[in-house]
Protein backbone atom coordinates (compact mmCIF):
# COMPACT_ATOMS: atom_id res chain seq x y z
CA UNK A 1 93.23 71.57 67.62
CA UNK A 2 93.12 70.01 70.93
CA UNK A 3 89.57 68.77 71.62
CA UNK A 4 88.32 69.63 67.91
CA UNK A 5 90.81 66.88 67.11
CA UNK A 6 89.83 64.55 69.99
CA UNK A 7 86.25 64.65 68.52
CA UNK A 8 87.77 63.98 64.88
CA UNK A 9 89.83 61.45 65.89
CA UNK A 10 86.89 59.74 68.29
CA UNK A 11 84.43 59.60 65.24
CA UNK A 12 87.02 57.95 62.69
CA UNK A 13 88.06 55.44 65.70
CA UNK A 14 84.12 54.42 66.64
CA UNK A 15 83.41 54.34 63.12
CA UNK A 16 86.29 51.55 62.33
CA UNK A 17 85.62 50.18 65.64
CA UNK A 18 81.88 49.82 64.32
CA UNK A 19 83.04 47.90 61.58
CA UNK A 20 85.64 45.45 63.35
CA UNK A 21 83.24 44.43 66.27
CA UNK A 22 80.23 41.50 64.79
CA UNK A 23 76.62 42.33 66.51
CA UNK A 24 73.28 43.93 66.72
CA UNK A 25 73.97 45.13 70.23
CA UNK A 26 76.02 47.92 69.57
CA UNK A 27 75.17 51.81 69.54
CA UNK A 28 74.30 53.54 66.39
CA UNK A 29 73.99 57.49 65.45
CA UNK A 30 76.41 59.67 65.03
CA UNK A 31 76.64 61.01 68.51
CA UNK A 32 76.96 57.70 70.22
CA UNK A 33 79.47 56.87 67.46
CA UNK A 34 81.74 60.05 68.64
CA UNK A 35 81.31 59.70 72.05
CA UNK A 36 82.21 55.72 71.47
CA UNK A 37 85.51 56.50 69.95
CA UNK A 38 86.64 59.03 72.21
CA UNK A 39 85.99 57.36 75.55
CA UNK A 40 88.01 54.38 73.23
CA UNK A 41 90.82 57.14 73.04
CA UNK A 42 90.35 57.40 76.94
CA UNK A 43 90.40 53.86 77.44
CA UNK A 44 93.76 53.68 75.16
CA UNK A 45 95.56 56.80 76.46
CA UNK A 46 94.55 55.31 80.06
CA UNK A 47 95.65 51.73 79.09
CA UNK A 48 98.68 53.10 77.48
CA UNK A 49 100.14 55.03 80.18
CA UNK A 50 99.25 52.47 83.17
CA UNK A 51 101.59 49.88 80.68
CA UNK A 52 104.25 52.54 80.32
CA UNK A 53 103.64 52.77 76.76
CA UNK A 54 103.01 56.21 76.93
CA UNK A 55 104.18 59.08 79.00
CA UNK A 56 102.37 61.47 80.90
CA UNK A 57 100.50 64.51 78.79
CA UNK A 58 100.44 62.03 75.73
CA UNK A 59 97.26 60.43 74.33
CA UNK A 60 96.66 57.46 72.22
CA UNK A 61 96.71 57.68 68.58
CA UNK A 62 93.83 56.91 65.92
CA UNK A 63 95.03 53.28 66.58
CA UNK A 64 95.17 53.07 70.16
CA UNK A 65 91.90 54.78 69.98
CA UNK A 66 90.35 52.42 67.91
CA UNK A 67 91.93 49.58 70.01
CA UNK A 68 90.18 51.14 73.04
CA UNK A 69 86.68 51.84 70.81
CA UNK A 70 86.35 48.10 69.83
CA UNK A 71 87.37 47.02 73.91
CA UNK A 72 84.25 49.61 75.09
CA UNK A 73 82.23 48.09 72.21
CA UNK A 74 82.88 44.53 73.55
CA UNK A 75 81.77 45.62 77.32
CA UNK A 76 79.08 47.54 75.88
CA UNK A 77 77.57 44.19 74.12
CA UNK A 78 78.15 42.47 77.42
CA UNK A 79 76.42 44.19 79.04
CA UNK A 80 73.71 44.65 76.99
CA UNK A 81 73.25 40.59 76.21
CA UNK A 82 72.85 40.18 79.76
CA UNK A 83 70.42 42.97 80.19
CA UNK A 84 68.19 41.72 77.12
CA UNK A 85 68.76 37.71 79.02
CA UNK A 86 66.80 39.01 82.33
């Protein structure tokens, strides 16, 4: 279930993440969704293991990858405000 799972667990996190994060600045469609939650799982499993909070070979959960959807989400819209502003 390995990456099948990743990809499962990426959409559910970037869709929630859609919904916690305020703005018009964000991406939309399905495939941007997915590929929003699992670099969020990335971010988290990355995050995670740098903090000790988890060990090596284990990957953030729907949580952690929501966590790390709505942190990509918030650099996304930075970076896309100060695009727009120049």
């Amino acid at each position: 279930m390995g990456i099948l799972g990743t990809i499962i667990i990426g959409f559910l996190a970037g869709i929630i993440a859609k919904f916690l994060t305020p703005g018009s600045n964000e991406p939309s469609g399905f495939i941007l969704t997915t590929i929003l939650g699992i670099v969020g799982a990335f971010v988290a499993t990355y995050l995670g293991q740098a903090m000790g909070w988890y060990g090596p070979g284990e990957g953030a959960g729907l949580i952690g990858a929501v966590v790390g959807a709505v942190i990509v989400l918030v650099v996304w819209a930075m970076f896309s405000n100060r695009r727009s502003s120049v």
